[in-house]
Protein backbone atom coordinates (compact mmCIF):
# COMPACT_ATOMS: atom_id res chain seq x y z
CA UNK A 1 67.52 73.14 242.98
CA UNK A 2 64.74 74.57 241.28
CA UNK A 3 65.21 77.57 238.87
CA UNK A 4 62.17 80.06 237.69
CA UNK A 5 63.01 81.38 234.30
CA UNK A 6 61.07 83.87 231.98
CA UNK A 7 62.99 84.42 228.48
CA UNK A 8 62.27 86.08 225.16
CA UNK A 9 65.36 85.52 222.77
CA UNK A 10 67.33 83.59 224.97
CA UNK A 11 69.65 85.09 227.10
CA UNK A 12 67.41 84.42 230.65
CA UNK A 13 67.10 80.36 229.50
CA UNK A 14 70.74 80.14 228.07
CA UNK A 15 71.75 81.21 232.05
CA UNK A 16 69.57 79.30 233.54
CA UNK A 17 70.96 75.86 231.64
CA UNK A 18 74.61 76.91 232.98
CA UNK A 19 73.59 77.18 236.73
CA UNK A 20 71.55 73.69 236.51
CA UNK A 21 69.12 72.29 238.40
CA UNK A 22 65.22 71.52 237.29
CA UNK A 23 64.33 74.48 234.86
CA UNK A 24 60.71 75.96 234.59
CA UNK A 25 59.29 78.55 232.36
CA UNK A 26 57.53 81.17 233.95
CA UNK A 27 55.25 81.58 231.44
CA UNK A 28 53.85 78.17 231.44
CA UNK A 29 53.28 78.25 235.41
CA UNK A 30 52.01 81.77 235.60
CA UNK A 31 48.31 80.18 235.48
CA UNK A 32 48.47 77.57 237.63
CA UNK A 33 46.62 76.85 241.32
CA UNK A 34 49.44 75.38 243.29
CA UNK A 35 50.32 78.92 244.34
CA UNK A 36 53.69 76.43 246.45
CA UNK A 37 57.07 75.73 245.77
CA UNK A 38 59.69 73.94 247.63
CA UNK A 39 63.04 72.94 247.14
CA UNK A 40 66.18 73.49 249.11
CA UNK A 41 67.28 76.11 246.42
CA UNK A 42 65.12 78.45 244.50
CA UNK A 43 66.27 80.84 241.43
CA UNK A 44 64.50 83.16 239.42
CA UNK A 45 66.12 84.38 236.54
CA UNK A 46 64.79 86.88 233.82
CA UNK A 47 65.96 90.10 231.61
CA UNK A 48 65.56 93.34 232.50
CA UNK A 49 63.11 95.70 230.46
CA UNK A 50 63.80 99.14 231.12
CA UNK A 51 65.27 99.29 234.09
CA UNK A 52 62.68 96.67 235.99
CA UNK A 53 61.89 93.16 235.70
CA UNK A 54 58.95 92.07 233.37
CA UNK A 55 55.66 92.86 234.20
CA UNK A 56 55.05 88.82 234.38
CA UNK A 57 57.79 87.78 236.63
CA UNK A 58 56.75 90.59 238.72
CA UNK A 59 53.05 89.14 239.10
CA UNK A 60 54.79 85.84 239.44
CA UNK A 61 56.36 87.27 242.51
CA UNK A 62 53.39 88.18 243.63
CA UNK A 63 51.59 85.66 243.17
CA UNK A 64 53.35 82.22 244.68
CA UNK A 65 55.34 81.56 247.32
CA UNK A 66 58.58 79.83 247.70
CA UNK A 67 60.27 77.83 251.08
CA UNK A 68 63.44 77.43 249.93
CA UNK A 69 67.19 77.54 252.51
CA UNK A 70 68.31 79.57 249.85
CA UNK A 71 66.49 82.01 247.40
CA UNK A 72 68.32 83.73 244.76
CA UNK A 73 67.93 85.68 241.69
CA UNK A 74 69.55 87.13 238.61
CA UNK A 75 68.77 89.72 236.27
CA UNK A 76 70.35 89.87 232.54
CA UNK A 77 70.37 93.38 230.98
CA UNK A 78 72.24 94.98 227.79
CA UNK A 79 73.74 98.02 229.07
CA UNK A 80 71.60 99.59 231.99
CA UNK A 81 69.91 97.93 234.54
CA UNK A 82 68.87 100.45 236.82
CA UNK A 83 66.82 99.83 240.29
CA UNK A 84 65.35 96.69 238.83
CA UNK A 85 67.07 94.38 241.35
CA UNK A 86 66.32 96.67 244.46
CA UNK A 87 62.32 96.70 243.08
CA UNK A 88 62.41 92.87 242.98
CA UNK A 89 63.78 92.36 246.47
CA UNK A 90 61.23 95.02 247.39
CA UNK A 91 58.11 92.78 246.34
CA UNK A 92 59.53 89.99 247.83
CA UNK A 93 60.22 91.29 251.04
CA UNK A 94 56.27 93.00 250.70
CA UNK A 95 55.31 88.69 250.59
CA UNK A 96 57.45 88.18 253.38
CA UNK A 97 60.52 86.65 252.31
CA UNK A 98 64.13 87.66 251.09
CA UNK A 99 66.80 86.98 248.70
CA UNK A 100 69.96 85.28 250.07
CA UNK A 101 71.89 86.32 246.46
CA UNK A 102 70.93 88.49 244.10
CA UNK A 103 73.03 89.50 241.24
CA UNK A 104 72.76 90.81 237.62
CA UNK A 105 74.42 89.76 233.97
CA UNK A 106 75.79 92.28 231.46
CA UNK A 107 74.63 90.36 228.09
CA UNK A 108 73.61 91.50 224.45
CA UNK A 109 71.10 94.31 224.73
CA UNK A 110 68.62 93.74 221.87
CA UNK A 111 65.91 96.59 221.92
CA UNK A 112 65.75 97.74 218.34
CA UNK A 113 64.60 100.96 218.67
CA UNK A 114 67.61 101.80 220.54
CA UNK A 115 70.39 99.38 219.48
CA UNK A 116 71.79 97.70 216.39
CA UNK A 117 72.30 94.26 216.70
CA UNK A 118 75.28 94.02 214.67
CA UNK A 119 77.34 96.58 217.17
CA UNK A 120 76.18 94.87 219.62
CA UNK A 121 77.05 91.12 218.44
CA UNK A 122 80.52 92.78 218.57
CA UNK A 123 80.74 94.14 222.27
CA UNK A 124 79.96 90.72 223.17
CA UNK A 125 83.54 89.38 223.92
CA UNK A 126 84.44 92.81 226.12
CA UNK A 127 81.43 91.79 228.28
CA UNK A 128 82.91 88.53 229.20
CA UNK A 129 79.81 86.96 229.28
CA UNK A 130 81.31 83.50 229.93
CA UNK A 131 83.32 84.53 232.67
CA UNK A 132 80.86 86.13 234.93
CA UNK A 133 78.41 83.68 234.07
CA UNK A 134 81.24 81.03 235.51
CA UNK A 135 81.28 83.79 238.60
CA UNK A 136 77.42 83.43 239.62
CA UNK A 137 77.47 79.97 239.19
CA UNK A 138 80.22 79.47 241.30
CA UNK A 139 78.34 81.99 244.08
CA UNK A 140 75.52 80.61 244.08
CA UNK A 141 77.08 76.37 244.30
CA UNK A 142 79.04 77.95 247.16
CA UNK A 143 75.66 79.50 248.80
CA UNK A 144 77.46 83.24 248.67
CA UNK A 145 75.24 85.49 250.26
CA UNK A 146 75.06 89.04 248.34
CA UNK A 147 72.81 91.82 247.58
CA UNK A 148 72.88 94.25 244.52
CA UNK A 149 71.70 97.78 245.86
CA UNK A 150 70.51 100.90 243.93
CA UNK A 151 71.11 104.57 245.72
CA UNK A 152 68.66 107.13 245.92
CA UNK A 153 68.68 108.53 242.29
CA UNK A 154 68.84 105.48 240.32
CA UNK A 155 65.60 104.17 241.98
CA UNK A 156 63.93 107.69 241.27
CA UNK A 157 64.83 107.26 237.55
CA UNK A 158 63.60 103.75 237.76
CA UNK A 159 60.57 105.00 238.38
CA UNK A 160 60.54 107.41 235.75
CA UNK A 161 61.57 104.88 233.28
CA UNK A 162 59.12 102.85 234.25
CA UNK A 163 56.24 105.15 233.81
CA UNK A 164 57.45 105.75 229.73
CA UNK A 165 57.54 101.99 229.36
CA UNK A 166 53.90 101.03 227.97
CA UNK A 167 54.60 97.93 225.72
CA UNK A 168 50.73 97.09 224.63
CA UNK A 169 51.00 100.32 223.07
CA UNK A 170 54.51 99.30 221.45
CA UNK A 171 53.41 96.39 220.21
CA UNK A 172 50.53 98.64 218.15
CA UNK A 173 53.33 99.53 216.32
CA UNK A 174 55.01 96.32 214.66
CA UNK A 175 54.73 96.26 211.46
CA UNK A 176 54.04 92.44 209.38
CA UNK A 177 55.69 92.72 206.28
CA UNK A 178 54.68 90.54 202.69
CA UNK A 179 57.03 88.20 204.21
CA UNK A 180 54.95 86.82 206.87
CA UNK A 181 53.61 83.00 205.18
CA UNK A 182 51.48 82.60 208.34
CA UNK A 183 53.66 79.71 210.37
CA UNK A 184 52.63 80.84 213.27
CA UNK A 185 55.90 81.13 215.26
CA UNK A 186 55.76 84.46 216.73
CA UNK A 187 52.72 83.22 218.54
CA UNK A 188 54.34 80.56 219.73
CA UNK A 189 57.17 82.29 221.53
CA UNK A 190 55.22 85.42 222.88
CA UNK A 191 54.69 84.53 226.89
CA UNK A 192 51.51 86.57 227.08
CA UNK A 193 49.43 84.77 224.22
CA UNK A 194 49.89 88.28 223.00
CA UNK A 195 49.22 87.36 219.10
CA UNK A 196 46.67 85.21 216.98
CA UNK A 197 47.71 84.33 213.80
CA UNK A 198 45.04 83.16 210.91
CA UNK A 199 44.76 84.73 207.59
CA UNK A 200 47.05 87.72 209.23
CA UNK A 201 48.99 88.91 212.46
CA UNK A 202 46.68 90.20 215.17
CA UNK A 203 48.76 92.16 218.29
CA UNK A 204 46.38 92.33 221.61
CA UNK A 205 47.05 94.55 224.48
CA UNK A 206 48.51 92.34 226.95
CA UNK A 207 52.49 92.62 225.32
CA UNK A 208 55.20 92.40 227.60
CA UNK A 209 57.79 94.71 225.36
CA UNK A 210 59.87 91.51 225.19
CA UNK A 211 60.62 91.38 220.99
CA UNK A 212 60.51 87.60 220.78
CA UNK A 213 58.13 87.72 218.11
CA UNK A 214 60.22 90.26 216.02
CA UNK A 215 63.64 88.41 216.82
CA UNK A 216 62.72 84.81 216.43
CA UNK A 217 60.40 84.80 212.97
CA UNK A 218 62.19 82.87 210.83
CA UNK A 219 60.99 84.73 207.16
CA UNK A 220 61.95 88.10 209.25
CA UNK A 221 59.19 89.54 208.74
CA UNK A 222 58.32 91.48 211.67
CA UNK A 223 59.64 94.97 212.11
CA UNK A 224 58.86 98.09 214.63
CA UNK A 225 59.08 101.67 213.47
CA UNK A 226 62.20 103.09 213.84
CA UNK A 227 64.28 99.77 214.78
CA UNK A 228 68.20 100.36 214.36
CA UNK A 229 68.64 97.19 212.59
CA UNK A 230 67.40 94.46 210.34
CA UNK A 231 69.16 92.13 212.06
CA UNK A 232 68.07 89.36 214.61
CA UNK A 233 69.04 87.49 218.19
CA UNK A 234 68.76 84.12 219.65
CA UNK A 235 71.43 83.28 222.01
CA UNK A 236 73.57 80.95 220.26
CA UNK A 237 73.00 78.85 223.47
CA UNK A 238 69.15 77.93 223.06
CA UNK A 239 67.23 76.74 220.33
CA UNK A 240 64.04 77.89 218.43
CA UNK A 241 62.37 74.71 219.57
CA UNK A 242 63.47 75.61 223.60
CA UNK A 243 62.06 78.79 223.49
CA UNK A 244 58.88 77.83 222.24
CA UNK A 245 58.28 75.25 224.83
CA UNK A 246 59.54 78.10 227.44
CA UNK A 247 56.76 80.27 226.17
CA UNK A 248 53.89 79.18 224.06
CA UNK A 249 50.80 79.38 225.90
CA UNK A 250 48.44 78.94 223.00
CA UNK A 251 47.64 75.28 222.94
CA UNK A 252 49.28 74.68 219.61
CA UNK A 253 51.82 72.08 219.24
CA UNK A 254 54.89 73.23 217.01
């Protein structure tokens, strides 16, 4: 089995590693030429940004294809996940193949503008992560065949979401603070070589919205305007060091 993973602070890679198999960041594929993969089981597994999946593992979808007996995928979101599954079974059925099981994760949702991260720490246990991470696991070991669907309206408000979601020009807005000693991290773990870092922080226009860089610097020194909370996630169940091998695409060893 052969899982596809794209993850920003953790929660994507820290399901992947339960459900097994040979693990492969997105990011660090996204540029290759062997546009194949084959295995008898193929997973894709990523977080949901605003009610769709990321604009890389769409392009991923896109842009390989997969022969696999059974093709399955799960989306991890924080409290809404709107038609993001439905638009992802769309593409793929636009390349000519389908999902045998697709599914989605409630986890912690860790947008700053919108949440703080120490309410959210605490709705953890009511989620029963664990649990219904057990669950998919089991489904997908036991080749369950399912389908998440969205009706009419929520795929109409996906759309709308979608349109307000413009994360180059969020990431115009993070703020480096006299913090910042220049290590280099939060170029490390951005998955679309996003930032340079020399004598100071340079943002491009190619972000992905996914707050790596802000979560994972270890002086804290990133911020947005009008983030709920000071405070910062990695899933417990990665490490610093995993996440940037998952995503650093700049050539520069850690």
């Amino acid at each position: 089995m052969t899982i596809f993973y794209f993850t920003a602070t953790g929660n994507s890679l820290a399901v992947a590693k339960q459900i097994g198999g040979e693990l492969i960041s997105i990011p660090q594929v996204i540029d290759s030429t062997d546009l194949n993969f084959k295995d008898d089981a193929i997973g894709i597994v990523f977080p949901i940004f605003w009610w769709n999946p990321p604009f890389m593992v769409r392009h991923f979808i896109d842009k390989f294809t997969f022969e696999a007996d059974y093709l399955f995928t799960i989306g991890t979101y924080g409290s809404i996940s709107g038609g993001a599954m439905s638009n992802l079974r769309k593409l793929a059925n636009e390349k000519g193949y389908s999902f045998n099981y697709t599914n989605q994760l409630l986890m912690l949702d860790n947008y700053l503008p919108v949440y703080e991260m120490e309410t959210q720490a605490k709705k953890l246990a009511k989620k029963d992560v664990v649990g219904n991470t057990a669950k998919i696991v089991s489904d997908i070991y036991n080749r369950k065949q399912m389908e998440v669907k969205a009706n009419f309206a929520t795929k109409a408000m996906t759309k709308v979401v979608g349109r307000r979601f413009n994360p180059a020009k969020n990431a115009q807005k993070y703020i480096v603070n006299d913090k910042c000693n220049n290590c280099g991290i939060c170029a490390k773990v951005c998955p679309s070589k996003n930032i340079t870092v020399s004598s100071e922080v340079i943002f491009s226009n190619q972000c992905e919205g996914c707050l790596a860089c802000l979560h994972l610097c270890p002086q804290n020194a990133l911020h947005i305007k009008n983030q709920r909370s000071n405070k910062r996630w990695r899933n417990p169940d990665t490490t610093l060091a995993e996440l940037i091998e998952a995503n650093n695409r700049t050539g520069v060893g850690d």
